[in-house]
Every structure is written in structure tokens, then in C-alpha cells.
N, C-alpha and C. Protein backbone atom coordinates (compact mmCIF):
# COMPACT_ATOMS: atom_id res chain seq x y z
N UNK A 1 -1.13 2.19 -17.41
CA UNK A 1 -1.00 2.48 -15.99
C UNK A 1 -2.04 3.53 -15.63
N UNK A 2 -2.75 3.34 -14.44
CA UNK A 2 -3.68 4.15 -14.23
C UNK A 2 -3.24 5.57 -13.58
N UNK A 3 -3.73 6.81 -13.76
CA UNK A 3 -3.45 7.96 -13.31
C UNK A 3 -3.34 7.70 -12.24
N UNK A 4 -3.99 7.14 -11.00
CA UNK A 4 -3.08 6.87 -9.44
C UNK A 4 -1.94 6.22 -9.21
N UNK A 5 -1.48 5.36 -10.14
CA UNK A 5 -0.17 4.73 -10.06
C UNK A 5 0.64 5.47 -10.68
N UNK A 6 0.16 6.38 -12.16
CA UNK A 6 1.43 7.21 -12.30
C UNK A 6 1.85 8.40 -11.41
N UNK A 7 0.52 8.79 -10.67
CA UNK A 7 1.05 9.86 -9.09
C UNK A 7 1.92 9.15 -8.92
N UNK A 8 1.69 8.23 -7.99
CA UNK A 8 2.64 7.71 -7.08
C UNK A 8 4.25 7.82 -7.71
N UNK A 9 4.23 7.08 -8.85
CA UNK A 9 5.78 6.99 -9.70
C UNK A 9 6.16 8.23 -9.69
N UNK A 10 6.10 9.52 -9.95
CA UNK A 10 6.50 10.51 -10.22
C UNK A 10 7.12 11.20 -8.62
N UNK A 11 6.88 10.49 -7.08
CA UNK A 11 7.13 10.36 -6.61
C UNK A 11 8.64 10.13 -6.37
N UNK A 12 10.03 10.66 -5.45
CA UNK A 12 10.94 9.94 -5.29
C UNK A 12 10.64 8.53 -4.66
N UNK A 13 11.87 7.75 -5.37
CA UNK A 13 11.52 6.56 -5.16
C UNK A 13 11.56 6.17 -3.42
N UNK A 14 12.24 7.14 -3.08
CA UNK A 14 12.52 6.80 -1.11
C UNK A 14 12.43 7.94 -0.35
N UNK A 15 11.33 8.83 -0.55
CA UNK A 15 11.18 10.07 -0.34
C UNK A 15 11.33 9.38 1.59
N UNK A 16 10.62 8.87 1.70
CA UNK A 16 10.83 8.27 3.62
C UNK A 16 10.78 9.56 4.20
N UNK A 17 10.12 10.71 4.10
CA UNK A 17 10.44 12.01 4.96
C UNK A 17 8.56 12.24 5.18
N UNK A 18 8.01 12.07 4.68
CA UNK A 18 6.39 11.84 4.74
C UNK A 18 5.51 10.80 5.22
N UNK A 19 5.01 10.71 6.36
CA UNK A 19 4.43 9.84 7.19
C UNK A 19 3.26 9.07 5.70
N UNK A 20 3.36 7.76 5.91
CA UNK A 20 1.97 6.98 5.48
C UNK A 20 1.26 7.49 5.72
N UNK A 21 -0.16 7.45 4.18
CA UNK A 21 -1.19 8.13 4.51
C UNK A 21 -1.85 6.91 5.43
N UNK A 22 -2.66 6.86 6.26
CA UNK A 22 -3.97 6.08 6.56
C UNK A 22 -5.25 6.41 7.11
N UNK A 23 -6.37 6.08 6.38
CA UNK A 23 -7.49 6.59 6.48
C UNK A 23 -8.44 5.47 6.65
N UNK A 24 -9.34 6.09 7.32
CA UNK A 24 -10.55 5.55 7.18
C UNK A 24 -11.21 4.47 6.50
N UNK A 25 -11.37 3.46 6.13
CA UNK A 25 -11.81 2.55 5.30
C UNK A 25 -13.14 3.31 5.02
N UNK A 26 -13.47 3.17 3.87
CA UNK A 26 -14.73 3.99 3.24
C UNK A 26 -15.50 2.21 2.21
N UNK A 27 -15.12 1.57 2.18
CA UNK A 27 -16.02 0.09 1.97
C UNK A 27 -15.76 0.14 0.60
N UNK A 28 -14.66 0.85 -0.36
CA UNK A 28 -13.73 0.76 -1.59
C UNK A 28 -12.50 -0.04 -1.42
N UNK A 29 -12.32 -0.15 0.01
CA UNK A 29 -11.12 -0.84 -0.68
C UNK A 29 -9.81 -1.72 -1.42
N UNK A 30 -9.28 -0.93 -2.24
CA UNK A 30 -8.65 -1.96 -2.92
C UNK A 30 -7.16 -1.76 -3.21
N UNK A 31 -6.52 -3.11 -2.84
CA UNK A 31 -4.86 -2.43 -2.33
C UNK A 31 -4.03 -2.80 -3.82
N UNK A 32 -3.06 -2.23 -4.23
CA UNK A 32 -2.30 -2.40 -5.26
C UNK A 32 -1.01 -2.49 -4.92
N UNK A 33 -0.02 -3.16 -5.32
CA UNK A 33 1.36 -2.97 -5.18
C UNK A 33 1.81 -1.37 -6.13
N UNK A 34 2.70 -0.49 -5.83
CA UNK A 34 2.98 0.38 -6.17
C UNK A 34 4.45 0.55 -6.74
N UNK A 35 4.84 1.37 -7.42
CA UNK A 35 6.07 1.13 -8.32
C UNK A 35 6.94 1.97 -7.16
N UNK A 36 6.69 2.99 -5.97
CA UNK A 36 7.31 3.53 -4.84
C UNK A 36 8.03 2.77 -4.10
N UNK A 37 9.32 2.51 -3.81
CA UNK A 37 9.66 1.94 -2.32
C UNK A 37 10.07 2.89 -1.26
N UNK A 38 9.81 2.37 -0.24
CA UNK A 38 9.90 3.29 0.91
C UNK A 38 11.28 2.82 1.86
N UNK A 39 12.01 3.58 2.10
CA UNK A 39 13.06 3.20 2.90
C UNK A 39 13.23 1.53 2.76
N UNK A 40 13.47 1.05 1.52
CA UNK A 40 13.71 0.06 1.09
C UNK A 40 12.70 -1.04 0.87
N UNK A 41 11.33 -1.30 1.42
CA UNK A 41 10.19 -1.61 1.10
C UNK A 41 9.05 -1.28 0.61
N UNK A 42 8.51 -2.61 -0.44
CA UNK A 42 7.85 -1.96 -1.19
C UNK A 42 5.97 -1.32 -0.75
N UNK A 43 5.76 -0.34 -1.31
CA UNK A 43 4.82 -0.02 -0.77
C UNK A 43 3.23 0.32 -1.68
N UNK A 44 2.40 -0.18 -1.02
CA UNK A 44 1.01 -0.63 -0.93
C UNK A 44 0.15 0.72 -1.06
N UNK A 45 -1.22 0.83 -1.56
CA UNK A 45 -1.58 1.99 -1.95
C UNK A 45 -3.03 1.26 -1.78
N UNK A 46 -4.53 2.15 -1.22
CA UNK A 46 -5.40 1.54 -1.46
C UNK A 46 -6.15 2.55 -2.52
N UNK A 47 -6.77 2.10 -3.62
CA UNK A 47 -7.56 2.62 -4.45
C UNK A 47 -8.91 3.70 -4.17
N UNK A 48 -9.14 2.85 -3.16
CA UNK A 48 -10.55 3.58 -2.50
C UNK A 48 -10.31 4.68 -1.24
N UNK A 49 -9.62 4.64 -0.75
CA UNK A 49 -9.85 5.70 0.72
C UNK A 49 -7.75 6.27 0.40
N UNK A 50 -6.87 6.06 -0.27
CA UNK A 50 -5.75 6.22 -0.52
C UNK A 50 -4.48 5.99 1.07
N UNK A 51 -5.39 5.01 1.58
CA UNK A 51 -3.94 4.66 2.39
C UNK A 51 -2.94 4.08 2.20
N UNK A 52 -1.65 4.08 2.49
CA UNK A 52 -0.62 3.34 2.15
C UNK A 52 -0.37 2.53 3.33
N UNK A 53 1.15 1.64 2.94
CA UNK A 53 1.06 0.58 3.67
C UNK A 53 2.42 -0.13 3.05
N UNK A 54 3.21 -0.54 4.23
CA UNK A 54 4.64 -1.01 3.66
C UNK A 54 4.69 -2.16 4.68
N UNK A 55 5.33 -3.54 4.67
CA UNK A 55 5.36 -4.70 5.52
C UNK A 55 5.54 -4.41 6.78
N UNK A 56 6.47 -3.44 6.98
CA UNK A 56 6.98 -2.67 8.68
C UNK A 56 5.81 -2.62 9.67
N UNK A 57 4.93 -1.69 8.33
CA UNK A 57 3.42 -1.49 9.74
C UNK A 57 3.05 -2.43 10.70
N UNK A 58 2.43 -2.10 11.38
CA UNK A 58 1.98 -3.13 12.50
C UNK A 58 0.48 -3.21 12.03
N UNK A 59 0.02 -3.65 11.03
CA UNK A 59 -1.00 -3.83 10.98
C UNK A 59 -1.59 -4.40 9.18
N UNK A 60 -2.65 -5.40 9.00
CA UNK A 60 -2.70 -5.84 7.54
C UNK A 60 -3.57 -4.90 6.91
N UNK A 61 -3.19 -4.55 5.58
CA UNK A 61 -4.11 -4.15 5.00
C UNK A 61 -5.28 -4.94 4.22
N UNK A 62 -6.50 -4.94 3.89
CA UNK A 62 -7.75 -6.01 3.44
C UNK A 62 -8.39 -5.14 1.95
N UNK A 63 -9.09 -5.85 1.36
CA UNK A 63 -9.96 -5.09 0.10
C UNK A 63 -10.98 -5.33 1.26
N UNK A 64 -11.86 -4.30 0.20
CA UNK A 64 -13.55 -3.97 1.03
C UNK A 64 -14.39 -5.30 1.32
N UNK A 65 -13.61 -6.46 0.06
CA UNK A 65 -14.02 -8.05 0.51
C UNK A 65 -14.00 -8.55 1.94
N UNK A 66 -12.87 -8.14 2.74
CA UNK A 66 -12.36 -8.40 3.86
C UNK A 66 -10.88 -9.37 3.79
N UNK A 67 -10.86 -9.31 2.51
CA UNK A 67 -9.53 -10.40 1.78
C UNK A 67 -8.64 -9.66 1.59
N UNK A 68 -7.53 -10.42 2.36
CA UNK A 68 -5.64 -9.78 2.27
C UNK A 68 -5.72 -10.23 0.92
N UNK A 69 -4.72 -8.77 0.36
CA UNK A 69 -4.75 -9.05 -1.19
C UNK A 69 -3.32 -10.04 -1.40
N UNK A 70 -3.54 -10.75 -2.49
CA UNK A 70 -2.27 -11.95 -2.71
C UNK A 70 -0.95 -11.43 -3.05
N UNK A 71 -0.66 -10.47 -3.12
CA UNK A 71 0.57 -9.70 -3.37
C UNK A 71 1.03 -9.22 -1.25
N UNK A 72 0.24 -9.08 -0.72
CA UNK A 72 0.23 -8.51 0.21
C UNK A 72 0.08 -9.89 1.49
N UNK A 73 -0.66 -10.56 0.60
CA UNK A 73 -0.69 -11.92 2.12
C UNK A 73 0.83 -13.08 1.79
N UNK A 74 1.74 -12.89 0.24
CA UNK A 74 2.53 -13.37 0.20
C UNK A 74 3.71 -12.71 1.15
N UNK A 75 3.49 -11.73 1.08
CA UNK A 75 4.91 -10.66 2.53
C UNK A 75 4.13 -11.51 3.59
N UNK A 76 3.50 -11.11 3.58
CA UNK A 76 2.83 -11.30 5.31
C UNK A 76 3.39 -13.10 5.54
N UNK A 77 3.02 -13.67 5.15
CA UNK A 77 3.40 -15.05 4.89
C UNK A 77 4.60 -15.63 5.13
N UNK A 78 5.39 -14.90 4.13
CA UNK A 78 6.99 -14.75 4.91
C UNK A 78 8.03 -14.21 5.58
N UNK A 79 6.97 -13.06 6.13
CA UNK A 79 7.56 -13.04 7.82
C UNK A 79 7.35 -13.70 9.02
N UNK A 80 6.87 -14.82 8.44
CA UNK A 80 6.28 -15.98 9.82
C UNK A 80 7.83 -16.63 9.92
């Protein structure tokens, strides 16, 4: 497990009292599923600029490809 995913774990698992980070796209990025859930969903982490991201948001997260990652376009998918 990489040192950014074990941050995250050491994390409470539903801390929900700390706003999502979101930043800037910096042309790194790359989204991971995360071992964190957030007020009951699971939540998204990007490698490169460190925004997060849980299905709720109003908005998709992309890698620097411009491609919804397949962990992330399968949620999206079935909330249609």
C-alpha cells in the first residue's frame, strides 16, 4: 500500500466533520478508490493535485487522460 493510501486509512473511517479537499487539476491526475468512507460512501482520492470525491458530489472526477476512472464511472453508471 502506498504511503498516500496508508494516510488516508489512519484516518477515522467517517470522520464527515472535514469538508472534501478539491483542487485545482495540476495535469497529474489520478483517482484511486480509498479504504475511507465518508458518511457512508466510499471515497475517491486523486494522486496528483489530492482532491477527494464521494458519489454525492455534483460533479465527475477524470485522470489527467480526461478518462472517468472504471471504479468511479461504475457508481456513476448506476445512478442512472
Amino acid at each position: 500500500m502506498s504511503s498516500f493510501l496508508r494516510s488516508l486509512s489512519r484516518r477515522q473511517a467517517d470522520s464527515g466533520i472535514a469538508p472534501l479537499r478539491v483542487r485545482s487539476c495540476r495535469d497529474l491526475c489520478e483517482w484511486t478508490r480509498t479504504p475511507v468512507q465518508r458518511r457512508g460512501e466510499q471515497m475517491f482520492a486523486c494522486r496528483g493535485c489530492g482532491s477527494q470525491w464521494v458519489p454525492s458530489e455534483h460533479w465527475t472526477p477524470r485522470d489527467a487522460s480526461g478518462a472517468i476512472p472504471p471504479a468511479v464511472l461504475e457508481i456513476v453508471k448506476g445512478e442512472d
